[in-house]
PDB file of N, CA and C in Angstrom:
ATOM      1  N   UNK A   1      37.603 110.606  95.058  1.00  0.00           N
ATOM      2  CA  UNK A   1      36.215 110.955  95.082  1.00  0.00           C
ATOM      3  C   UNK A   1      35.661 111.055  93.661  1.00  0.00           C
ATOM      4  N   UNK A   2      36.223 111.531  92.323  1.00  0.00           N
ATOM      5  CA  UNK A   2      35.840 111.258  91.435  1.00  0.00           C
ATOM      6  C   UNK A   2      35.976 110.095  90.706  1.00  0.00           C
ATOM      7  N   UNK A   3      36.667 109.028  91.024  1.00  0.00           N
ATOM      8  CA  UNK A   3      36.850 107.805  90.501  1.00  0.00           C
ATOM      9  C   UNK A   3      34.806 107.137  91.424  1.00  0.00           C
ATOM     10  N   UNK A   4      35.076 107.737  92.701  1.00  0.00           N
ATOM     11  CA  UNK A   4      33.824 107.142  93.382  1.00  0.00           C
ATOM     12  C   UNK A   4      32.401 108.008  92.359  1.00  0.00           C
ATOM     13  N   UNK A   5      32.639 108.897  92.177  1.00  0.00           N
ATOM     14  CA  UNK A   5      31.604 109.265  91.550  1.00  0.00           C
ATOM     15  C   UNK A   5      31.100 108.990  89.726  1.00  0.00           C
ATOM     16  N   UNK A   6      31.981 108.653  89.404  1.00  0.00           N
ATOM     17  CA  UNK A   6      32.576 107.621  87.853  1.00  0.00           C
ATOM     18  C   UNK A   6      31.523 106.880  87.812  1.00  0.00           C
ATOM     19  N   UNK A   7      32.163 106.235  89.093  1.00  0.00           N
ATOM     20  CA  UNK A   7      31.803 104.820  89.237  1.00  0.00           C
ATOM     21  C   UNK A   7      29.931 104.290  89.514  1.00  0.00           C
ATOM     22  N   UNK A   8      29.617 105.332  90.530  1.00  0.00           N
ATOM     23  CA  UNK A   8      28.326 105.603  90.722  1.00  0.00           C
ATOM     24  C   UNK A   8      27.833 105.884  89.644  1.00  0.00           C
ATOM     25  N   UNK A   9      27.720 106.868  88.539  1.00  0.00           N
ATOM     26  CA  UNK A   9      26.876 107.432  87.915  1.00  0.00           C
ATOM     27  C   UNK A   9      27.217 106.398  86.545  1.00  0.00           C
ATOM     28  N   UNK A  10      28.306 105.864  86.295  1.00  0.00           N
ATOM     29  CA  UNK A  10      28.075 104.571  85.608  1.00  0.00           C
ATOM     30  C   UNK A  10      26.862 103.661  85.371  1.00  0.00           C
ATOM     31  N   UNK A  11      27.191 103.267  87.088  1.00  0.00           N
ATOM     32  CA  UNK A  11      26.382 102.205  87.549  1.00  0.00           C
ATOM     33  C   UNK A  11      24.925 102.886  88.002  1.00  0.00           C
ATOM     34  N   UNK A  12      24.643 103.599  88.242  1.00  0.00           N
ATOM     35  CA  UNK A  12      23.689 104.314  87.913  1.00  0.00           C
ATOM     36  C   UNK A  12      22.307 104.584  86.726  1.00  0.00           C
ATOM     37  N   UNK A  13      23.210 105.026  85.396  1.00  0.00           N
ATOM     38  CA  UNK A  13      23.061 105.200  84.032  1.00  0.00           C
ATOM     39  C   UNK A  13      22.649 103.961  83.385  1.00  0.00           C
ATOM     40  N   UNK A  14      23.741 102.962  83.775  1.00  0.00           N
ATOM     41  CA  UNK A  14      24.095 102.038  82.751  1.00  0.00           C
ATOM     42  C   UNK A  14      25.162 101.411  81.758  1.00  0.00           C
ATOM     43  N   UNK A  15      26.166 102.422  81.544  1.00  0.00           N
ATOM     44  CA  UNK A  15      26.836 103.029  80.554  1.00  0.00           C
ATOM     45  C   UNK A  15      28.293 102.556  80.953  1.00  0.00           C
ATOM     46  N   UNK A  16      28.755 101.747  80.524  1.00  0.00           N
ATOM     47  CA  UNK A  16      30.224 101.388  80.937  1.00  0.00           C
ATOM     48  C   UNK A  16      30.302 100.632  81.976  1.00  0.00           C
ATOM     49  N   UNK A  17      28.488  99.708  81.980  1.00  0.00           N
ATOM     50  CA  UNK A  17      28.768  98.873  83.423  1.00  0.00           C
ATOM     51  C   UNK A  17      29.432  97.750  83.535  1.00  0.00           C
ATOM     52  N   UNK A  18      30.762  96.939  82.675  1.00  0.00           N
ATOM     53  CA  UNK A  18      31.513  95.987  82.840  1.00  0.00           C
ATOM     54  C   UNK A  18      32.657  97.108  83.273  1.00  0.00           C
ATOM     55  N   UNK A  19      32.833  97.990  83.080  1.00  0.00           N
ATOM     56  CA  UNK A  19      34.314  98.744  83.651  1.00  0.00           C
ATOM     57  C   UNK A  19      33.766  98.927  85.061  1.00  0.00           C
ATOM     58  N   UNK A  20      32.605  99.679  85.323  1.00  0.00           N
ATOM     59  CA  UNK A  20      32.614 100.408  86.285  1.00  0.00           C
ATOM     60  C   UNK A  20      32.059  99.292  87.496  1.00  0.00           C
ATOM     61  N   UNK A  21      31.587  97.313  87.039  1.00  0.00           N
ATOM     62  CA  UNK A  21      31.916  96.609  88.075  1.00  0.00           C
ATOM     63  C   UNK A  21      33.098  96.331  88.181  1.00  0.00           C
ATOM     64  N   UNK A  22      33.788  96.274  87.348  1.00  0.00           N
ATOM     65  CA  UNK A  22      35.431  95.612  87.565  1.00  0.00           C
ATOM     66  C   UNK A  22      35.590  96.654  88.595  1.00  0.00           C
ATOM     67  N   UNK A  23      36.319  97.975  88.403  1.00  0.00           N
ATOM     68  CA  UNK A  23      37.031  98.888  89.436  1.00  0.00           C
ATOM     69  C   UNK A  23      36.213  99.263  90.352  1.00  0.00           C
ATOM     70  N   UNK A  24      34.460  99.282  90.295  1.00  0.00           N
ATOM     71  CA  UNK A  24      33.594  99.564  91.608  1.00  0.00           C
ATOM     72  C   UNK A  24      34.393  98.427  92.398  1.00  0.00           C
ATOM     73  N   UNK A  25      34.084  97.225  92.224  1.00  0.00           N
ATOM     74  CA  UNK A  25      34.437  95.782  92.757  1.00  0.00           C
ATOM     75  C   UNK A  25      36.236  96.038  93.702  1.00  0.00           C
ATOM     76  N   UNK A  26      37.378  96.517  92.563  1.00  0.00           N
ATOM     77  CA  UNK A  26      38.032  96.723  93.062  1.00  0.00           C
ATOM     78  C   UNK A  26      38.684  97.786  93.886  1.00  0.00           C
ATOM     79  N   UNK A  27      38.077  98.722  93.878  1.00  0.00           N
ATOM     80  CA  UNK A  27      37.609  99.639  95.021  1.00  0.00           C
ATOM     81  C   UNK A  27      37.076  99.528  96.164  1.00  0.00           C
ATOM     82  N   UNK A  28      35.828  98.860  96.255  1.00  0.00           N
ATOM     83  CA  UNK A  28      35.333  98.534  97.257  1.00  0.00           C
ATOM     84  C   UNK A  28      35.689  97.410  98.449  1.00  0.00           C
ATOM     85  N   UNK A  29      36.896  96.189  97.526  1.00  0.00           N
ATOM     86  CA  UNK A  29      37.427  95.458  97.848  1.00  0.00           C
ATOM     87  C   UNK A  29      39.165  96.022  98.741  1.00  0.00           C
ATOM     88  N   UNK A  30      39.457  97.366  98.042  1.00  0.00           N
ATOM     89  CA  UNK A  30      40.414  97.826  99.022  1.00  0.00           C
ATOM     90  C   UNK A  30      40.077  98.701  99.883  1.00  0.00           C
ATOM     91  N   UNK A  31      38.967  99.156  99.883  1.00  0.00           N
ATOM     92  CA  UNK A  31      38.193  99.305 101.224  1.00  0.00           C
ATOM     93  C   UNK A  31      38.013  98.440 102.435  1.00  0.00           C
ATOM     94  N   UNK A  32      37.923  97.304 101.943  1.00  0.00           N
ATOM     95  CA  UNK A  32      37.427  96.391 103.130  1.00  0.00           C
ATOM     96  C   UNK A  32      38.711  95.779 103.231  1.00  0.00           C
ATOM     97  N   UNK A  33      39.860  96.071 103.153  1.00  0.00           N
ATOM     98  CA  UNK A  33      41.476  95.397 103.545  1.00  0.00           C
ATOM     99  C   UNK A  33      41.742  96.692 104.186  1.00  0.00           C
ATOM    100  N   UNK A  34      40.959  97.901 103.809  1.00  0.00           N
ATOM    101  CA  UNK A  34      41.990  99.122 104.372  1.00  0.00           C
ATOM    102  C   UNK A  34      41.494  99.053 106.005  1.00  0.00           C
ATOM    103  N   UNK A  35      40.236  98.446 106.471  1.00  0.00           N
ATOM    104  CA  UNK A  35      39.915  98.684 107.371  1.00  0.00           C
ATOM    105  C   UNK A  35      40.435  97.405 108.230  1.00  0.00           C
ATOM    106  N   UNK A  36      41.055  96.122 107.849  1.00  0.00           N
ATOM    107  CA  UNK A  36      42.165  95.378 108.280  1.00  0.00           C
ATOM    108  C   UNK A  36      42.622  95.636 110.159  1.00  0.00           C
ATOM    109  N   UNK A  37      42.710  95.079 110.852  1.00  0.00           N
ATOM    110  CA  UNK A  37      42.599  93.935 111.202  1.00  0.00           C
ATOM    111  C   UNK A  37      41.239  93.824 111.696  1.00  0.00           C
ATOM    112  N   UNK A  38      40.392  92.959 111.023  1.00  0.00           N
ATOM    113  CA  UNK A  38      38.934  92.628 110.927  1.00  0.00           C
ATOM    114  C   UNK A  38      38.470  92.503 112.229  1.00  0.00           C
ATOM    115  N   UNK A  39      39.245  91.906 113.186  1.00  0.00           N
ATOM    116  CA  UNK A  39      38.532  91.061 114.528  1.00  0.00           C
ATOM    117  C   UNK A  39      39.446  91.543 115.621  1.00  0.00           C
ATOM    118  N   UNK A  40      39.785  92.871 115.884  1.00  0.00           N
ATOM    119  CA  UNK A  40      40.995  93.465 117.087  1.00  0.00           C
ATOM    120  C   UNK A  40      40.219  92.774 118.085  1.00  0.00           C
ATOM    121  N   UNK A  41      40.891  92.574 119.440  1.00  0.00           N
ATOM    122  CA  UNK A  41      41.166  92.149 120.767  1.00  0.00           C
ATOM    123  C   UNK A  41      41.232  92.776 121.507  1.00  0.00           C
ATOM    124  N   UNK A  42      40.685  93.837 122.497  1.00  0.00           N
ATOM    125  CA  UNK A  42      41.416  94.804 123.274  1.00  0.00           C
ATOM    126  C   UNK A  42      41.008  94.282 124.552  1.00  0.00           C
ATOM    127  N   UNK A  43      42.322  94.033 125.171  1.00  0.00           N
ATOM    128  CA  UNK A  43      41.850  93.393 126.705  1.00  0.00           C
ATOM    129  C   UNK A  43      41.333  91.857 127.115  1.00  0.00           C
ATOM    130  N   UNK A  44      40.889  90.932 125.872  1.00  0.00           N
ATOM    131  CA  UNK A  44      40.268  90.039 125.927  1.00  0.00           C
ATOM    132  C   UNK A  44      38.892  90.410 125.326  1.00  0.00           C
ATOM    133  N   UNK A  45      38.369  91.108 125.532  1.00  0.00           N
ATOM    134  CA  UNK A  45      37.134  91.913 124.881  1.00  0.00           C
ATOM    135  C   UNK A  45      37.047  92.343 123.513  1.00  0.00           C
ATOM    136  N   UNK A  46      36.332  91.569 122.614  1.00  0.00           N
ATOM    137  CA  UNK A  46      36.055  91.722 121.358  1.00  0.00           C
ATOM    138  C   UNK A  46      35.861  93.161 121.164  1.00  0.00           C
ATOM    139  N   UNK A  47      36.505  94.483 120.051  1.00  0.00           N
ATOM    140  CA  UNK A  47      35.949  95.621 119.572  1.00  0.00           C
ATOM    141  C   UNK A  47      34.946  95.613 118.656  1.00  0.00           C
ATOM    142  N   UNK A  48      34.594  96.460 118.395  1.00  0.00           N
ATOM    143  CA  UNK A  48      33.559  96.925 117.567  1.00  0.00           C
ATOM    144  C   UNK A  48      33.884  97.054 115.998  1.00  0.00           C
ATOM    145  N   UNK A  49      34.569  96.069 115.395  1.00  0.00           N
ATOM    146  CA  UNK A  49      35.087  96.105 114.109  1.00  0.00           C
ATOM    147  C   UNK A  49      34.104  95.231 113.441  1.00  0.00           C
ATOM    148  N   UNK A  50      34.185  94.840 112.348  1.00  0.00           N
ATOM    149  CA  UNK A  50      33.436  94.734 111.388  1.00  0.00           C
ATOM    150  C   UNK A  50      33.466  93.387 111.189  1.00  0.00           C
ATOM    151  N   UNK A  51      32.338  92.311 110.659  1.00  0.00           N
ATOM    152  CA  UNK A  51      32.441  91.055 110.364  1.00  0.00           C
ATOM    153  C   UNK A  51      32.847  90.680 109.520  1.00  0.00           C
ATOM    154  N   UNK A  52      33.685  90.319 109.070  1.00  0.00           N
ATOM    155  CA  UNK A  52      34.535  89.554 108.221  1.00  0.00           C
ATOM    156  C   UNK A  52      34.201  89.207 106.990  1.00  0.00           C
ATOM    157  N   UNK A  53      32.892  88.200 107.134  1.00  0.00           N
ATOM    158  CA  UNK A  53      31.709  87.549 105.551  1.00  0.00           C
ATOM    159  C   UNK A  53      30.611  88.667 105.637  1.00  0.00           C
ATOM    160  N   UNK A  54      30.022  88.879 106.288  1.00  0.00           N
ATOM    161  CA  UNK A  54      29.172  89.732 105.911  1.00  0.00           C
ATOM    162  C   UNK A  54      29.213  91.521 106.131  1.00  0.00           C
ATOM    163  N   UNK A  55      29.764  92.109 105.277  1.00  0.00           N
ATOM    164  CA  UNK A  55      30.705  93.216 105.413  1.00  0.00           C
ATOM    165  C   UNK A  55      29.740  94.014 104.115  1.00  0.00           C
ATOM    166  N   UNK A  56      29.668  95.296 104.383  1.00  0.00           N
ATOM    167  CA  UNK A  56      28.709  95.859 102.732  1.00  0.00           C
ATOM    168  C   UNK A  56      29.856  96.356 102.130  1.00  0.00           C
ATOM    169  N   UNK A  57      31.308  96.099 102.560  1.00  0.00           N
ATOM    170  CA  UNK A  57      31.875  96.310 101.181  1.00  0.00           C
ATOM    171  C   UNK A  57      31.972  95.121 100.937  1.00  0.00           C
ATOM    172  N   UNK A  58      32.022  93.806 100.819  1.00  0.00           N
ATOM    173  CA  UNK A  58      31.884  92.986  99.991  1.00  0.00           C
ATOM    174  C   UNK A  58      30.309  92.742  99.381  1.00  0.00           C
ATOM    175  N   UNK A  59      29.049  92.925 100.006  1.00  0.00           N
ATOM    176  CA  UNK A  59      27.751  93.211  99.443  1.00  0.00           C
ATOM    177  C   UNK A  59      27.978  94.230  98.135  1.00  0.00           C
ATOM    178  N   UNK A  60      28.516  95.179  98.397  1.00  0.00           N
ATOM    179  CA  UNK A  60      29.152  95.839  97.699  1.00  0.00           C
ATOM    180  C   UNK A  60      29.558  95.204  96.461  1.00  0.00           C
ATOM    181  N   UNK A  61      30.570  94.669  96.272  1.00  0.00           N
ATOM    182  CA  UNK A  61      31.124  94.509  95.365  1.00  0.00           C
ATOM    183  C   UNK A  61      30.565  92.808  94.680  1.00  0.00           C
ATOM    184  N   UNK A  62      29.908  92.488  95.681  1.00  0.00           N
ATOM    185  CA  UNK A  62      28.610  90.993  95.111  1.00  0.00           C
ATOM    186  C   UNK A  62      27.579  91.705  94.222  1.00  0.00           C
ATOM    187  N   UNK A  63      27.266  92.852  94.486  1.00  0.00           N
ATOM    188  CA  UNK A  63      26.026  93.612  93.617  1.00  0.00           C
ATOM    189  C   UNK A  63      26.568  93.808  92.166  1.00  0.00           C
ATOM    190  N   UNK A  64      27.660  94.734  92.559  1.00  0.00           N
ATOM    191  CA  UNK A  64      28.119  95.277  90.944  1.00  0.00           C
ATOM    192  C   UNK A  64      28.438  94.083  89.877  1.00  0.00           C
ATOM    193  N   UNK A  65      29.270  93.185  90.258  1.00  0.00           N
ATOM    194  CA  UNK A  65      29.657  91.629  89.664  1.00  0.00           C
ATOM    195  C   UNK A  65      28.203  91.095  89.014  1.00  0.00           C
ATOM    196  N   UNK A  66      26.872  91.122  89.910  1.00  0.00           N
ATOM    197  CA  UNK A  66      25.342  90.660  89.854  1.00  0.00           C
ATOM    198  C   UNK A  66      25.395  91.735  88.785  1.00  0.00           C
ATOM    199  N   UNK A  67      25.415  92.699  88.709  1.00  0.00           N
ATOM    200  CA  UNK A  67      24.864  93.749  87.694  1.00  0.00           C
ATOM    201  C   UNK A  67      25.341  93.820  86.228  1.00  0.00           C
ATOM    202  N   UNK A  68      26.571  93.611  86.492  1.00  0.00           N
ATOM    203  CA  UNK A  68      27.103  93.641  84.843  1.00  0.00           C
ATOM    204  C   UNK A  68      27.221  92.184  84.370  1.00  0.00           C
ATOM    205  N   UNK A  69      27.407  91.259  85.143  1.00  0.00           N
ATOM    206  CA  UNK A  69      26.737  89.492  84.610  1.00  0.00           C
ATOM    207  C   UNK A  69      25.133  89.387  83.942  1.00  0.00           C
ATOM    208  N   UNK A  70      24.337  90.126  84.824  1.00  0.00           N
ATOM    209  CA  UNK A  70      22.898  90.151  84.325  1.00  0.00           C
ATOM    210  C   UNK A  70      22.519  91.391  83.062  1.00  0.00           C
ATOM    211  N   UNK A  71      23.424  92.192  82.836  1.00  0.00           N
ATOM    212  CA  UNK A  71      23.266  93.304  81.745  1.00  0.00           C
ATOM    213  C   UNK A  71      22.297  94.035  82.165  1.00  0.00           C
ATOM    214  N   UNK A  72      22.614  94.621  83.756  1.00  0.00           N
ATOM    215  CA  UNK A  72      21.235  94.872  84.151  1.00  0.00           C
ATOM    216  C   UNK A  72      21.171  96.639  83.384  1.00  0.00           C
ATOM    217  N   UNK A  73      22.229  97.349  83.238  1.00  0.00           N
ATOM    218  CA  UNK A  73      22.516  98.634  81.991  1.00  0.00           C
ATOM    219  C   UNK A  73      21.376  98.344  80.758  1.00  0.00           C
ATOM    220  N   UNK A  74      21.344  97.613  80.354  1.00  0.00           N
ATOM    221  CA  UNK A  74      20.476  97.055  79.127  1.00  0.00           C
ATOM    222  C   UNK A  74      19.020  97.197  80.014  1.00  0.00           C
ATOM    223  N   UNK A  75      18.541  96.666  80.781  1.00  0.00           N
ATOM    224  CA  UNK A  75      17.687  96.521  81.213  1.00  0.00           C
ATOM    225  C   UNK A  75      16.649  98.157  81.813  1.00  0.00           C
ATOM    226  N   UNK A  76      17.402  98.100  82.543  1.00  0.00           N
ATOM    227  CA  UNK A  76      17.315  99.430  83.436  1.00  0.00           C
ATOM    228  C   UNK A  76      17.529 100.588  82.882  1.00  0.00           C
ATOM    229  N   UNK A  77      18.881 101.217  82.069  1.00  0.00           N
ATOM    230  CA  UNK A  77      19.552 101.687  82.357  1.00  0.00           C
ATOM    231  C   UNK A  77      19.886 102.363  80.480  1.00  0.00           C
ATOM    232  N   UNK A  78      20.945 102.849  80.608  1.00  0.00           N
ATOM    233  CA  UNK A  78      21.319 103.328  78.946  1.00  0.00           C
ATOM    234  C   UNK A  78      22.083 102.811  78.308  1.00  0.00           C
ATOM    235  N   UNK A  79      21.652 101.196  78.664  1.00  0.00           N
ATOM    236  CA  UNK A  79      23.071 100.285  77.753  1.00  0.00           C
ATOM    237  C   UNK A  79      22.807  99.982  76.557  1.00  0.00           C
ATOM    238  N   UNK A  80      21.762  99.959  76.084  1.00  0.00           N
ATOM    239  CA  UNK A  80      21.164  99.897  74.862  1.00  0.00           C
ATOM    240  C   UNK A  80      22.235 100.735  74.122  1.00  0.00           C
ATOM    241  N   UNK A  81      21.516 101.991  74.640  1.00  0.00           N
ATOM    242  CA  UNK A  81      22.209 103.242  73.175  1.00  0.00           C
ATOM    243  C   UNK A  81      23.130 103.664  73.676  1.00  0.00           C
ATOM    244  N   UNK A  82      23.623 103.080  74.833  1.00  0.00           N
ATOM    245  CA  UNK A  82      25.640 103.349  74.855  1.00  0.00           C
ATOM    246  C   UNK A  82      26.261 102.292  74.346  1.00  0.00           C
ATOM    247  N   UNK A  83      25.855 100.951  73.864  1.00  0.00           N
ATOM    248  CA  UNK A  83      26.233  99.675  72.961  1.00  0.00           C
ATOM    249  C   UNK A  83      26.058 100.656  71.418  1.00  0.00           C
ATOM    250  N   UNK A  84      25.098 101.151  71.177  1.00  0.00           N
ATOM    251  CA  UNK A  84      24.942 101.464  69.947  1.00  0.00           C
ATOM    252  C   UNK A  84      25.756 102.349  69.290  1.00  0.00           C
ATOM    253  N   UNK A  85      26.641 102.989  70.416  1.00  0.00           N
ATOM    254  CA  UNK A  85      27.448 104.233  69.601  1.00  0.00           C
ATOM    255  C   UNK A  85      28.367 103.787  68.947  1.00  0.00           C
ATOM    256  N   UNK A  86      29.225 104.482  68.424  1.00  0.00           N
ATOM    257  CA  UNK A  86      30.225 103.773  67.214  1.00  0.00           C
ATOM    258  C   UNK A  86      31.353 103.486  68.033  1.00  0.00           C
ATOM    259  N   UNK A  87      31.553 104.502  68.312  1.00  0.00           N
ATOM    260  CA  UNK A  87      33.145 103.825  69.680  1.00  0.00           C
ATOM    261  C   UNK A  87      33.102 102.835  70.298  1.00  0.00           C
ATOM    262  N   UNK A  88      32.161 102.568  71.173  1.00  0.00           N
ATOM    263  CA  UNK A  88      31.662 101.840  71.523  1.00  0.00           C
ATOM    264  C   UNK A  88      31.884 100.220  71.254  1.00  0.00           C
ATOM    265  N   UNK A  89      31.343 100.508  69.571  1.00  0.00           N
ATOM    266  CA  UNK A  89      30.923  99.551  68.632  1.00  0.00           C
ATOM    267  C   UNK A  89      32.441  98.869  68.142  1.00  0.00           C
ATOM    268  N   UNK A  90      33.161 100.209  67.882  1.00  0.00           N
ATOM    269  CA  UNK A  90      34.980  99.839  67.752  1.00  0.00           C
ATOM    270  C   UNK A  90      35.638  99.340  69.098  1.00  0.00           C
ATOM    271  N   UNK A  91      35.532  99.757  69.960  1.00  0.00           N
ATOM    272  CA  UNK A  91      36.223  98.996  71.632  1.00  0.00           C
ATOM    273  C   UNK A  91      34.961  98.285  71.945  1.00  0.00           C
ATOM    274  N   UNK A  92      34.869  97.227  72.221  1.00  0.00           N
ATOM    275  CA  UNK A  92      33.816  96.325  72.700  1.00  0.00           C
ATOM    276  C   UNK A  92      34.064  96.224  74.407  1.00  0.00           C
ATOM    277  N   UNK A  93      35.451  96.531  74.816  1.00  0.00           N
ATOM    278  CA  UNK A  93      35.494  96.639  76.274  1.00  0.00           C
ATOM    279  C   UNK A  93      35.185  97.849  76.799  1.00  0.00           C
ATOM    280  N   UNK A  94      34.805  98.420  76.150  1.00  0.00           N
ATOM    281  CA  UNK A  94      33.882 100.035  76.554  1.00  0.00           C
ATOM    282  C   UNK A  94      32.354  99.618  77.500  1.00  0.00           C
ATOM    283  N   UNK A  95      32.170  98.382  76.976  1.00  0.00           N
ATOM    284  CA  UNK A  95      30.621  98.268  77.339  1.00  0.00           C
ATOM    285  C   UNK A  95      30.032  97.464  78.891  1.00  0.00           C
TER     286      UNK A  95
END
Protein backbone atom coordinates (compact mmCIF):
# COMPACT_ATOMS: atom_id res chain seq x y z
CA UNK A 1 0.00 0.00 0.00
CA UNK A 2 2.78 2.39 0.30
CA UNK A 3 4.64 1.44 -2.78
CA UNK A 4 0.74 2.16 -4.23
CA UNK A 5 0.74 5.38 -2.66
CA UNK A 6 4.59 6.34 -3.92
CA UNK A 7 3.47 5.67 -6.86
CA UNK A 8 0.26 7.81 -6.99
CA UNK A 9 1.53 10.88 -5.49
CA UNK A 10 4.54 10.66 -7.91
CA UNK A 11 2.39 10.51 -10.67
CA UNK A 12 0.32 12.88 -9.29
CA UNK A 13 3.08 15.71 -8.48
CA UNK A 14 5.19 14.99 -11.26
CA UNK A 15 8.32 14.18 -9.58
CA UNK A 16 10.06 10.91 -10.35
CA UNK A 17 7.62 10.24 -13.21
CA UNK A 18 10.02 7.79 -15.33
CA UNK A 19 10.40 5.59 -12.00
CA UNK A 20 7.05 5.82 -10.87
CA UNK A 21 5.78 4.68 -14.77
CA UNK A 22 8.24 1.93 -14.87
CA UNK A 23 7.02 0.21 -11.35
CA UNK A 24 3.28 1.91 -11.59
CA UNK A 25 3.36 -0.12 -15.08
CA UNK A 26 4.88 -3.02 -13.30
CA UNK A 27 2.57 -3.22 -10.63
CA UNK A 28 -0.33 -2.83 -12.32
CA UNK A 29 0.78 -5.43 -14.81
CA UNK A 30 1.02 -8.06 -11.81
CA UNK A 31 -2.23 -7.20 -10.98
CA UNK A 32 -3.76 -8.19 -14.04
CA UNK A 33 -1.79 -11.88 -14.03
CA UNK A 34 -2.79 -12.06 -10.32
CA UNK A 35 -6.32 -12.12 -11.33
CA UNK A 36 -5.36 -15.07 -14.01
CA UNK A 37 -7.33 -17.32 -15.38
CA UNK A 38 -8.85 -14.44 -17.53
CA UNK A 39 -11.81 -16.41 -19.25
CA UNK A 40 -13.00 -19.37 -16.39
CA UNK A 41 -15.77 -21.80 -17.72
CA UNK A 42 -18.13 -22.90 -15.15
CA UNK A 43 -20.53 -25.42 -16.51
CA UNK A 44 -20.20 -24.33 -20.12
CA UNK A 45 -21.30 -20.86 -19.04
CA UNK A 46 -18.92 -18.07 -19.39
CA UNK A 47 -18.10 -16.26 -15.59
CA UNK A 48 -17.91 -12.96 -14.85
CA UNK A 49 -14.09 -12.44 -15.18
CA UNK A 50 -12.50 -9.85 -16.84
CA UNK A 51 -11.60 -9.16 -20.62
CA UNK A 52 -8.46 -9.95 -21.51
CA UNK A 53 -7.44 -6.56 -24.07
CA UNK A 54 -9.43 -4.29 -22.58
CA UNK A 55 -8.75 -4.60 -18.82
CA UNK A 56 -8.00 -1.00 -16.67
CA UNK A 57 -5.09 -2.62 -15.42
CA UNK A 58 -3.57 -2.59 -18.61
CA UNK A 59 -5.36 1.10 -19.38
CA UNK A 60 -3.57 1.43 -16.44
CA UNK A 61 -0.37 0.88 -17.19
CA UNK A 62 -0.95 2.40 -21.21
CA UNK A 63 -1.50 5.81 -19.25
CA UNK A 64 1.58 5.91 -17.06
CA UNK A 65 4.04 4.69 -20.19
CA UNK A 66 1.73 7.90 -22.18
CA UNK A 67 2.79 10.07 -19.25
CA UNK A 68 6.37 9.82 -18.73
CA UNK A 69 7.02 9.46 -22.83
CA UNK A 70 5.10 12.85 -23.12
CA UNK A 71 6.95 14.58 -19.91
CA UNK A 72 3.62 15.18 -18.94
CA UNK A 73 5.51 16.05 -14.93
CA UNK A 74 7.05 19.00 -16.88
CA UNK A 75 3.91 20.00 -18.13
CA UNK A 76 1.41 19.61 -15.46
CA UNK A 77 3.15 18.82 -12.70
CA UNK A 78 6.67 19.60 -10.58
CA UNK A 79 9.07 18.27 -13.08
CA UNK A 80 10.52 21.34 -13.84
CA UNK A 81 11.95 22.06 -10.30
CA UNK A 82 12.37 18.37 -9.40
CA UNK A 83 14.84 18.25 -12.77
CA UNK A 84 16.37 21.30 -11.27
CA UNK A 85 17.56 19.99 -7.97
CA UNK A 86 21.10 18.97 -7.67
CA UNK A 87 20.60 15.25 -6.98
CA UNK A 88 18.59 15.05 -9.31
CA UNK A 89 20.95 16.83 -11.63
CA UNK A 90 23.80 14.08 -10.35
CA UNK A 91 21.37 10.76 -10.97
CA UNK A 92 19.62 11.62 -14.17
CA UNK A 93 17.50 8.34 -13.55
CA UNK A 94 15.87 10.12 -10.66
CA UNK A 95 13.76 12.00 -13.19
Amino acid sequence: MVGLLAIGLALILGIGLRIAAVTGTLLVVAMWFASWPLAKVAGGQPTGSTNPIVDDHLLFAVTFIVFAIGNAGNTWGLGRWWASLPLVRCNPWLR
